[in-house]
PDB file of N, CA and C in Angstrom:
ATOM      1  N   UNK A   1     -14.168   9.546 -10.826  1.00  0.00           N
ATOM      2  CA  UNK A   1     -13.274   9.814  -9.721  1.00  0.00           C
ATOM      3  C   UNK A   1     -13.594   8.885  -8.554  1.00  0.00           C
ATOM      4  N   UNK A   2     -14.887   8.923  -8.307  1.00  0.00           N
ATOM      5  CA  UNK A   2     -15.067   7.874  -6.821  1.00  0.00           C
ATOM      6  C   UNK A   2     -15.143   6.441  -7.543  1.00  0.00           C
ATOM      7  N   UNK A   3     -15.158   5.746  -8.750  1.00  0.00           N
ATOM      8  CA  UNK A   3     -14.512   4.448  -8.596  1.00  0.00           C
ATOM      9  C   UNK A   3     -13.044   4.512  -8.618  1.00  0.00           C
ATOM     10  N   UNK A   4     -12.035   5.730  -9.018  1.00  0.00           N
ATOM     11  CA  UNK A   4     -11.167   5.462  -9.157  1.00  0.00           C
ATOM     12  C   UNK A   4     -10.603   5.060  -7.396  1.00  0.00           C
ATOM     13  N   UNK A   5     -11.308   6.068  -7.018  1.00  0.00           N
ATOM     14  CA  UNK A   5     -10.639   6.196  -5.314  1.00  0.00           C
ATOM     15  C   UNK A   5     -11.347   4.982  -4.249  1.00  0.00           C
ATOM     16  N   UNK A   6     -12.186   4.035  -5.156  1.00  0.00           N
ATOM     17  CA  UNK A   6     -12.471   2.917  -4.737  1.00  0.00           C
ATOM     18  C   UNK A   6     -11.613   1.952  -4.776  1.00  0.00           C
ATOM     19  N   UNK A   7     -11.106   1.986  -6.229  1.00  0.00           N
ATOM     20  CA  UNK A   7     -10.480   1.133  -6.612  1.00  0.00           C
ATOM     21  C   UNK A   7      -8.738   0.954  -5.501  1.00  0.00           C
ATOM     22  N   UNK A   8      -8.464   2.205  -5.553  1.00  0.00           N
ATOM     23  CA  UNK A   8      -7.514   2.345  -4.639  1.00  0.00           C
ATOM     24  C   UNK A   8      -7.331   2.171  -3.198  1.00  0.00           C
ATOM     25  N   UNK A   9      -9.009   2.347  -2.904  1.00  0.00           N
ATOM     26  CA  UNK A   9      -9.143   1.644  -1.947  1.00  0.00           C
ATOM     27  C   UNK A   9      -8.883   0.270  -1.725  1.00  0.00           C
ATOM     28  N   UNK A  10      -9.821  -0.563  -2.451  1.00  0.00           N
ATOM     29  CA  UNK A  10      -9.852  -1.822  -2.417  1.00  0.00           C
ATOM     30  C   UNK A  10      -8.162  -2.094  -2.324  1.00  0.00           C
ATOM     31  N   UNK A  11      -7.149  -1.962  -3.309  1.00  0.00           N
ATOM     32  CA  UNK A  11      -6.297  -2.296  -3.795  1.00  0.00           C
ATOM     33  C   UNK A  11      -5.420  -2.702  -2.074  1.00  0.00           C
ATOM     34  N   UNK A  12      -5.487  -0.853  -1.390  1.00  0.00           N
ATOM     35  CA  UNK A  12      -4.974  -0.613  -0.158  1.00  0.00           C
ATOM     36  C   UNK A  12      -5.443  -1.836   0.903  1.00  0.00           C
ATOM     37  N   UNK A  13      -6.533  -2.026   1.106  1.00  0.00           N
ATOM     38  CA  UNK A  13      -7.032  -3.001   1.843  1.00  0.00           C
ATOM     39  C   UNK A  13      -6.671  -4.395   1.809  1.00  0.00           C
ATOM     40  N   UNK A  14      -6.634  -4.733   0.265  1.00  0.00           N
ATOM     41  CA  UNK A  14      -5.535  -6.130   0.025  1.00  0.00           C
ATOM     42  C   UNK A  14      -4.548  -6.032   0.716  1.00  0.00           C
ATOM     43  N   UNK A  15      -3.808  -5.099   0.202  1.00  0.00           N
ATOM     44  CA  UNK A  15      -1.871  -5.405   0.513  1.00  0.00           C
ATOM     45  C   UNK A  15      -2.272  -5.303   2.249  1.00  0.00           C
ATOM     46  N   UNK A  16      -2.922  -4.112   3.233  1.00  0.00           N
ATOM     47  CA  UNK A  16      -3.035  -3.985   4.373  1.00  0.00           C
ATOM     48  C   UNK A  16      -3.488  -5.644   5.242  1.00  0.00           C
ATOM     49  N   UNK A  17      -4.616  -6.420   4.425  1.00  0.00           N
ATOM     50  CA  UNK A  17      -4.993  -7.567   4.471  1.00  0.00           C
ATOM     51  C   UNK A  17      -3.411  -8.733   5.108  1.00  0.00           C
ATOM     52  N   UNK A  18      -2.985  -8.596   3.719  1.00  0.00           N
ATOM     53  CA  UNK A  18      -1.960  -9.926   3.537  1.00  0.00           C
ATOM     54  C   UNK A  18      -0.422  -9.061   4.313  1.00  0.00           C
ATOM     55  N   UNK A  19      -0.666  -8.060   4.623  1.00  0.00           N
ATOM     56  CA  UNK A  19       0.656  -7.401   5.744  1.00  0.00           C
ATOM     57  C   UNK A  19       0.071  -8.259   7.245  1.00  0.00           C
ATOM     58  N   UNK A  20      -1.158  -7.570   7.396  1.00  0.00           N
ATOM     59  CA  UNK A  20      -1.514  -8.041   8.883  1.00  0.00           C
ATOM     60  C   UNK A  20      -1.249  -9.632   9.258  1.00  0.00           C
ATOM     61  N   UNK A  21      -2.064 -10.071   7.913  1.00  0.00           N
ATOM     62  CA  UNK A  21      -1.501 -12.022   8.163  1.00  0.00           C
ATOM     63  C   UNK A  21       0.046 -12.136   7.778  1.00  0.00           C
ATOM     64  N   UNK A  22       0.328 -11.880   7.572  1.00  0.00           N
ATOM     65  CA  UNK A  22       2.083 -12.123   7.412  1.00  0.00           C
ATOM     66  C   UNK A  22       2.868 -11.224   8.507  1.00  0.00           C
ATOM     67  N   UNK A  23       2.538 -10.606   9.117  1.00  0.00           N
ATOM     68  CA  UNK A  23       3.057 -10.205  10.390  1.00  0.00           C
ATOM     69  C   UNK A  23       2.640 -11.180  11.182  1.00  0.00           C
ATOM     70  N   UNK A  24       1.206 -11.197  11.606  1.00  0.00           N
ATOM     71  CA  UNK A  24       0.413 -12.542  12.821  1.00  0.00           C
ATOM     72  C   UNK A  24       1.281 -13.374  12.212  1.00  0.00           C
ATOM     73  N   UNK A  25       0.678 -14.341  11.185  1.00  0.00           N
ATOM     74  CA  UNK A  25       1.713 -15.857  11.273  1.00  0.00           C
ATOM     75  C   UNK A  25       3.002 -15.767  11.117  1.00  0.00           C
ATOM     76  N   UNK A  26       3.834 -14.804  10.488  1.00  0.00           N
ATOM     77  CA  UNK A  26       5.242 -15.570  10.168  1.00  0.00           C
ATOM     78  C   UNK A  26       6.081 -14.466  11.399  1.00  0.00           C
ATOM     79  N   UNK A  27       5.496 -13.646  11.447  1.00  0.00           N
ATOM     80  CA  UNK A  27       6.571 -12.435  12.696  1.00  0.00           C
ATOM     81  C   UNK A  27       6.140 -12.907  14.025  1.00  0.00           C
ATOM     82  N   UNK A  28       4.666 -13.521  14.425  1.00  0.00           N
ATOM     83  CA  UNK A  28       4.163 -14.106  15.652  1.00  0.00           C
ATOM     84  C   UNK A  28       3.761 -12.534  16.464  1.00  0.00           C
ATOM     85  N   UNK A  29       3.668 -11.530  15.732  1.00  0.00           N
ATOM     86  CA  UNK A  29       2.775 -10.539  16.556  1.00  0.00           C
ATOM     87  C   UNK A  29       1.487 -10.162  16.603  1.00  0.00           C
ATOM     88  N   UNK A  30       1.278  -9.954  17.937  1.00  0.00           N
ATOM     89  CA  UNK A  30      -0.798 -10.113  17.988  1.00  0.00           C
ATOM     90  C   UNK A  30      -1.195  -9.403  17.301  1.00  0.00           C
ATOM     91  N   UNK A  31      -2.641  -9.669  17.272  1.00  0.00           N
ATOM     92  CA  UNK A  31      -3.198  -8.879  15.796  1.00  0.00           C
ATOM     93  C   UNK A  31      -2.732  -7.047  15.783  1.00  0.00           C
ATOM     94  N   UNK A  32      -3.189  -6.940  16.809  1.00  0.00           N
ATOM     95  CA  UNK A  32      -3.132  -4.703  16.895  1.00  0.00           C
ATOM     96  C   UNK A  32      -2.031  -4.512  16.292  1.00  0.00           C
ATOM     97  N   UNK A  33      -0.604  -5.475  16.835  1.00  0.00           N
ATOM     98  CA  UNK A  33       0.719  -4.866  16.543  1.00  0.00           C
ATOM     99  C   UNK A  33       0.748  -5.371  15.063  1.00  0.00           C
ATOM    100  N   UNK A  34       0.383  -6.313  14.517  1.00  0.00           N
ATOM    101  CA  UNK A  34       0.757  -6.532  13.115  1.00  0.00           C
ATOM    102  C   UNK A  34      -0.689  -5.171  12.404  1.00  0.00           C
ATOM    103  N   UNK A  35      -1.102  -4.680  12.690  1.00  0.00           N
ATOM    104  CA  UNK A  35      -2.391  -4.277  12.289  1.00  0.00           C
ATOM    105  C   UNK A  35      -1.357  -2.822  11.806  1.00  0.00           C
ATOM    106  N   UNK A  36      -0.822  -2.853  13.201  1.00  0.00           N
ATOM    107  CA  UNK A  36       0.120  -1.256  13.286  1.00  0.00           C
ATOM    108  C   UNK A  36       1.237  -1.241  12.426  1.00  0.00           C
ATOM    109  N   UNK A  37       2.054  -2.310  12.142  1.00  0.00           N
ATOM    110  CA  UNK A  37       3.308  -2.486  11.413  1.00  0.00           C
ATOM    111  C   UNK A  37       2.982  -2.922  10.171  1.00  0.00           C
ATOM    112  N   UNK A  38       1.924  -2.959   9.520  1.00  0.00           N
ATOM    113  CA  UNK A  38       1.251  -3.458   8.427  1.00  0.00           C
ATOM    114  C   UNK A  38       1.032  -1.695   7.980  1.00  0.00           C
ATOM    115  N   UNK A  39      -0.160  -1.539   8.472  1.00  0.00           N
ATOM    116  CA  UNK A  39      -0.019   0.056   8.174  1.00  0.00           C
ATOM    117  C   UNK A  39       0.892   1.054   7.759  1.00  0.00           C
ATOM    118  N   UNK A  40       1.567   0.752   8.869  1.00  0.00           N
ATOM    119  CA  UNK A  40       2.943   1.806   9.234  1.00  0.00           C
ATOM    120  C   UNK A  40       4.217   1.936   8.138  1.00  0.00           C
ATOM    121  N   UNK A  41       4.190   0.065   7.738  1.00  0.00           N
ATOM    122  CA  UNK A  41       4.880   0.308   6.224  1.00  0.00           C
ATOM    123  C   UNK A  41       4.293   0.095   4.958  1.00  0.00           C
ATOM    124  N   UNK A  42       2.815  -0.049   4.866  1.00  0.00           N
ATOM    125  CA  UNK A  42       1.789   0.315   4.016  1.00  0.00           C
ATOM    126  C   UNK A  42       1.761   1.887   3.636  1.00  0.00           C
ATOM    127  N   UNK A  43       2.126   3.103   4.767  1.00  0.00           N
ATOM    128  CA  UNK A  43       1.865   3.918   4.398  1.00  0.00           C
ATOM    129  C   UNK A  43       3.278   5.116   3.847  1.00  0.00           C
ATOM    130  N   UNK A  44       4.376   4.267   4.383  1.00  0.00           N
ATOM    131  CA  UNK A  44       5.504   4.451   3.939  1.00  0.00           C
ATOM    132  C   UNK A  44       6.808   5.024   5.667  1.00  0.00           C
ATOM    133  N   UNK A  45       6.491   4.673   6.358  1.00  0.00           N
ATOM    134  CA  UNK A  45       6.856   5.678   7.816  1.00  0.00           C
ATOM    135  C   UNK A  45       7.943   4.676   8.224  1.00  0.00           C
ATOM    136  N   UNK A  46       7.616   3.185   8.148  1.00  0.00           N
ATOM    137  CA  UNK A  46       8.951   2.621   8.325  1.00  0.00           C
ATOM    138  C   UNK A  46       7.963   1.209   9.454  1.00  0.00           C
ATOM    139  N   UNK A  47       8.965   0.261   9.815  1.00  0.00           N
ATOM    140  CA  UNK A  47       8.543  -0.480  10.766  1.00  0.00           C
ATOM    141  C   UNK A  47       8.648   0.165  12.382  1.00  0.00           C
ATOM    142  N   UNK A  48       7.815  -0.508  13.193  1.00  0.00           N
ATOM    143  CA  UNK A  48       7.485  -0.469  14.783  1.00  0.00           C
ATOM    144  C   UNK A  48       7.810  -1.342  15.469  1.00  0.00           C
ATOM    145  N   UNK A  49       7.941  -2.915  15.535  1.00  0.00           N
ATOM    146  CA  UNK A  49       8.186  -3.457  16.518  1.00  0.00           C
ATOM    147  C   UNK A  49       9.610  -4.251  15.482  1.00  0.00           C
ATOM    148  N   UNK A  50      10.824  -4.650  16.017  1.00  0.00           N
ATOM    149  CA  UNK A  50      12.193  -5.418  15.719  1.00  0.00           C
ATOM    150  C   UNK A  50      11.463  -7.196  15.413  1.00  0.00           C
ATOM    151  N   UNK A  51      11.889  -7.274  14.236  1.00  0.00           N
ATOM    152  CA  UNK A  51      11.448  -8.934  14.199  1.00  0.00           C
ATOM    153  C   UNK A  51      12.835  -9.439  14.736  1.00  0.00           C
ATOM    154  N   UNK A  52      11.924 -11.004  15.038  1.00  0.00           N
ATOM    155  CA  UNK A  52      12.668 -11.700  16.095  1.00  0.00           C
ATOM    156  C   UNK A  52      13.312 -12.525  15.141  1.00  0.00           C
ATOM    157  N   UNK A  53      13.268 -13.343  14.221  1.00  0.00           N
ATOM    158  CA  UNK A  53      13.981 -14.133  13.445  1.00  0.00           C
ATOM    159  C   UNK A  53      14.182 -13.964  11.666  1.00  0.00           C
ATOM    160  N   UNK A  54      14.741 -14.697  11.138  1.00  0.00           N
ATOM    161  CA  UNK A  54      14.961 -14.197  10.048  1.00  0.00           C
ATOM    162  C   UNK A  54      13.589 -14.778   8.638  1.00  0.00           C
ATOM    163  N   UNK A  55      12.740 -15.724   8.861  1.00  0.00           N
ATOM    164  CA  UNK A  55      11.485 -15.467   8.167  1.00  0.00           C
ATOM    165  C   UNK A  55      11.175 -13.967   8.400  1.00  0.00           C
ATOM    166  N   UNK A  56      10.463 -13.765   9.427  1.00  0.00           N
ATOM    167  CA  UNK A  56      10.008 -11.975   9.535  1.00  0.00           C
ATOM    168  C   UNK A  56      10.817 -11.435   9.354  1.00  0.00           C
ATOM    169  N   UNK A  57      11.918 -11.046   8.810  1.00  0.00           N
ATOM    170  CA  UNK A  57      12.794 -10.154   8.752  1.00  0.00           C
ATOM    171  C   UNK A  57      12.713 -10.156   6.972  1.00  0.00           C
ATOM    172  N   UNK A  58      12.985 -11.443   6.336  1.00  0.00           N
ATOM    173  CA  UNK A  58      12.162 -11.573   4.871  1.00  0.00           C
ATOM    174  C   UNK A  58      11.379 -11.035   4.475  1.00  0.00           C
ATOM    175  N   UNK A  59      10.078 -11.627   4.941  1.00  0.00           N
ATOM    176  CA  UNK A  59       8.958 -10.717   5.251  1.00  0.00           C
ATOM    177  C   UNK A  59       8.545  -9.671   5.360  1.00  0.00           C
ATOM    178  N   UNK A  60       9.469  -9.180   6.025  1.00  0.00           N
ATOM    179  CA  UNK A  60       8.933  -7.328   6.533  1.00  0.00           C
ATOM    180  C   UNK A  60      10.048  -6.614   5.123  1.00  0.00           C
ATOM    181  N   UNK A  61      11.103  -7.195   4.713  1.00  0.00           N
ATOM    182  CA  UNK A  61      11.563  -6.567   3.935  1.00  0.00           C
ATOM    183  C   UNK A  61      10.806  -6.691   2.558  1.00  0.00           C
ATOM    184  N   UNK A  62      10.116  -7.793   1.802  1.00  0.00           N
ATOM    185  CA  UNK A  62       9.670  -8.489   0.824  1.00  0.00           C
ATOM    186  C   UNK A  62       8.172  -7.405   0.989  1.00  0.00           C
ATOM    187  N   UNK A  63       7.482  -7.220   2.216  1.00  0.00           N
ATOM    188  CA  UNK A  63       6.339  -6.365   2.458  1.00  0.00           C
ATOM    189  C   UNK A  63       6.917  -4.698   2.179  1.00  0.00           C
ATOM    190  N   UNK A  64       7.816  -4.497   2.325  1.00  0.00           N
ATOM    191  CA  UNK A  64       8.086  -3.158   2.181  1.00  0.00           C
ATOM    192  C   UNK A  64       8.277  -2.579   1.143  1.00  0.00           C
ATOM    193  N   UNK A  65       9.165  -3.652   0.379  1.00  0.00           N
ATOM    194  CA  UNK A  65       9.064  -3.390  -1.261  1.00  0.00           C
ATOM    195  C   UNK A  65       7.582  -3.487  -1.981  1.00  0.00           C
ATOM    196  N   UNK A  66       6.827  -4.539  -1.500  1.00  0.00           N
ATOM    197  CA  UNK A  66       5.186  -4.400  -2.044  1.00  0.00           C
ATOM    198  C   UNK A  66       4.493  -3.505  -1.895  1.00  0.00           C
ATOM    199  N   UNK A  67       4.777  -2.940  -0.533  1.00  0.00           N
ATOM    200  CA  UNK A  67       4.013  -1.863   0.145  1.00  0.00           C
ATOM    201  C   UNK A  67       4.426   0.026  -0.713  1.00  0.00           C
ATOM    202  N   UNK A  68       5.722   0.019  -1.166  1.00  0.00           N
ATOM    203  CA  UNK A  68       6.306   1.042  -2.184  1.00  0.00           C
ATOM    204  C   UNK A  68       5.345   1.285  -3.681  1.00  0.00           C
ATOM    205  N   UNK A  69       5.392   0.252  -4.074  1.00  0.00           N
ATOM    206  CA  UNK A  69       4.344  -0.355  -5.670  1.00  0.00           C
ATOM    207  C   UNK A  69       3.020  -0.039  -4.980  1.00  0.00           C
ATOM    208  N   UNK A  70       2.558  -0.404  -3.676  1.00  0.00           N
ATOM    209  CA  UNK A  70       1.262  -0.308  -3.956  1.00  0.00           C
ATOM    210  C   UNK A  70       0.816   1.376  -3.789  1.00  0.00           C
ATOM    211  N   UNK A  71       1.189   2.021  -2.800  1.00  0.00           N
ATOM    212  CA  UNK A  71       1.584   3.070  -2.674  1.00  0.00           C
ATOM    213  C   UNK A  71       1.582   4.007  -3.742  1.00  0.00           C
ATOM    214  N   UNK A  72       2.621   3.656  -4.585  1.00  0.00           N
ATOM    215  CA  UNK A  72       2.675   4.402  -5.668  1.00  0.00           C
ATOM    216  C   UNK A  72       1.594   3.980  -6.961  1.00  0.00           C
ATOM    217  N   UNK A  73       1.000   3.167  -6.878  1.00  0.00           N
ATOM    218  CA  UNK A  73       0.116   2.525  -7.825  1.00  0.00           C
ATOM    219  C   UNK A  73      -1.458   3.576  -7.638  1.00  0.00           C
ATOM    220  N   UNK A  74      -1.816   3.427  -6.009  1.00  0.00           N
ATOM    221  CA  UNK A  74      -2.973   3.967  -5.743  1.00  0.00           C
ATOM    222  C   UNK A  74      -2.914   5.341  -5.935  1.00  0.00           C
ATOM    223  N   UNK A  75      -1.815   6.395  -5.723  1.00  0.00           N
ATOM    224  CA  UNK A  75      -1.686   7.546  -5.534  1.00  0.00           C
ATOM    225  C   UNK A  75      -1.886   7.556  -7.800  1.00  0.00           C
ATOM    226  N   UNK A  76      -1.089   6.613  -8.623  1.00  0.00           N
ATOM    227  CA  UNK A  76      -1.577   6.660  -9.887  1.00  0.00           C
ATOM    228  C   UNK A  76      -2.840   6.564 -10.075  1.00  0.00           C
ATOM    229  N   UNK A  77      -3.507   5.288  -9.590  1.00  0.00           N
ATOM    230  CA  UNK A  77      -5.103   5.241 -10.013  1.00  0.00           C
ATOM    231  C   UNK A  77      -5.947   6.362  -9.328  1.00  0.00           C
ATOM    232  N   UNK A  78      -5.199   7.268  -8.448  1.00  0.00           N
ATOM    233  CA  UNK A  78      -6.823   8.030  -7.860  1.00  0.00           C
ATOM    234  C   UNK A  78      -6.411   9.436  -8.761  1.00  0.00           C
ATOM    235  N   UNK A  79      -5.016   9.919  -9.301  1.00  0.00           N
ATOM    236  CA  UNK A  79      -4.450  10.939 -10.048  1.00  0.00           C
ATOM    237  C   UNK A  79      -5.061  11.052 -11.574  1.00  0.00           C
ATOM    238  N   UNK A  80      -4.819   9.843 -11.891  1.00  0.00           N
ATOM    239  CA  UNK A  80      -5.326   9.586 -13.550  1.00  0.00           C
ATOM    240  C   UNK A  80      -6.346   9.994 -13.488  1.00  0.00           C
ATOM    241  N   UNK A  81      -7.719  10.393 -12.993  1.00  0.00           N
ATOM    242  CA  UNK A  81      -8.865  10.995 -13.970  1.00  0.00           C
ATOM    243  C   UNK A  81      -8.522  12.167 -13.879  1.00  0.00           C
ATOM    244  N   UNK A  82      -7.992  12.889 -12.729  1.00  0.00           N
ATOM    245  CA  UNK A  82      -7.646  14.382 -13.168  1.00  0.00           C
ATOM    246  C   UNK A  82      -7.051  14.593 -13.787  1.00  0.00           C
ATOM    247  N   UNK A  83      -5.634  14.454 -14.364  1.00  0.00           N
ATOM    248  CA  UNK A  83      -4.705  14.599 -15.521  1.00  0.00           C
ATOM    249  C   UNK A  83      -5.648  14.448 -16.228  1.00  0.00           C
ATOM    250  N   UNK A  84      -6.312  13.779 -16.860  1.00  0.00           N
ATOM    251  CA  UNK A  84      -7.333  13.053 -18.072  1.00  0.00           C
ATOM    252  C   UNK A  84      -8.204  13.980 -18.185  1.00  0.00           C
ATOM    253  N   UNK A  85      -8.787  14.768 -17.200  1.00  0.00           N
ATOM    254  CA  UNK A  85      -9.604  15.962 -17.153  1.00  0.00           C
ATOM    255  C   UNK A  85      -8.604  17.135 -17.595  1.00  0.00           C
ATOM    256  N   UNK A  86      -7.564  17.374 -16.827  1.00  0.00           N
ATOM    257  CA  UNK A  86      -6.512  18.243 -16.649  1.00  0.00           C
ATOM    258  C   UNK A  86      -6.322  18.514 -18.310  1.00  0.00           C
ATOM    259  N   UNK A  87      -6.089  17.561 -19.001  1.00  0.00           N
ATOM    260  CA  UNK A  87      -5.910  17.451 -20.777  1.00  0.00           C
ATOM    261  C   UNK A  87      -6.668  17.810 -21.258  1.00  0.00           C
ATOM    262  N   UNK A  88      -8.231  17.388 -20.778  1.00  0.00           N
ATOM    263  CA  UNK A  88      -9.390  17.696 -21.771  1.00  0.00           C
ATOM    264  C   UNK A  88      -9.087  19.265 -21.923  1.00  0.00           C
ATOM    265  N   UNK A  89      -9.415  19.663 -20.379  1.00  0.00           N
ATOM    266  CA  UNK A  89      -9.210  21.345 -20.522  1.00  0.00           C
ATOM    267  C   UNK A  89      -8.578  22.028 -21.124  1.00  0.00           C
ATOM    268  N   UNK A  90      -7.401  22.060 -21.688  1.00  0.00           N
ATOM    269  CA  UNK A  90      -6.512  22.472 -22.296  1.00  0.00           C
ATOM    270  C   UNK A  90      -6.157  22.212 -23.312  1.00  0.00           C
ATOM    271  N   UNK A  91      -7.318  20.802 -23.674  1.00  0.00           N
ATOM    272  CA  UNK A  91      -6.888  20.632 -25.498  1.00  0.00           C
ATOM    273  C   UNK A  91      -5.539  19.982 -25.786  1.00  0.00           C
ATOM    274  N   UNK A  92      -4.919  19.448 -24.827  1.00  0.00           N
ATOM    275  CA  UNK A  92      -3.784  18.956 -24.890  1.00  0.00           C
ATOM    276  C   UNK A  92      -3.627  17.469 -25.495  1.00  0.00           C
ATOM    277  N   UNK A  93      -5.079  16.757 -25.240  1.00  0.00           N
ATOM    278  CA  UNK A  93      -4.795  15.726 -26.262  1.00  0.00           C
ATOM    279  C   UNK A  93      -4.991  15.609 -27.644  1.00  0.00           C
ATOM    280  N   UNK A  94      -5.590  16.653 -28.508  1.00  0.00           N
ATOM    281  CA  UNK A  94      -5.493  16.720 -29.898  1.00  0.00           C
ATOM    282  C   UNK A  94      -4.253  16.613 -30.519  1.00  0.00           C
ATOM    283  N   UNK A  95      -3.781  16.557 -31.523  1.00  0.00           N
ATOM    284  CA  UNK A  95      -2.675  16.827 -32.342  1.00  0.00           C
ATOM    285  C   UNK A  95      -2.687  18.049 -33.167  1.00  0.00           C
TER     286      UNK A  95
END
């Protein structure tokens, strides 16, 4: 269980990583605010500050769809050992 919820960690920290630099360089917002709008649609709540041109507007849309997958990926990798336990208990994976 705690590598799984590592792993999901790590995973979270990437995508949060390459949101924050792709807000700073291509949206041009200082670090806190890309830190916040990185998060904010990392965690599914929506964007915070209006991009100004249409790269960041790419961007924030192209991040939002990544940010959905990853989301749903980590909430899989930290779920799977319990189901997997959840089965043992119940004998559900025999035939």
């Amino acid at each position: 269980m705690t590598l799984s919820v590592l792993l999901a960690s790590a995973i979270a920290a990437t995508a949060l990583s390459a949101g924050i630099l792709g807000y700073h360089f291509i949206a041009g917002l200082r670090w806190v605010d890309a830190l916040l709008n990185a998060s904010m649609i990392l965690a599914g709540m929506g964007p915070v500050d209006p991009m100004a041109n249409s790269a960041s507007k790419v961007f924030a849309s192209a991040y939002a769809m990544f940010s959905g997958l990853v989301l749903l990926s980590a909430v899989g990798i930290v779920l799977t050992p319990i189901f997997h336990r959840v089965l043992h208990r119940f004998h559900l994976d025999k035939d």
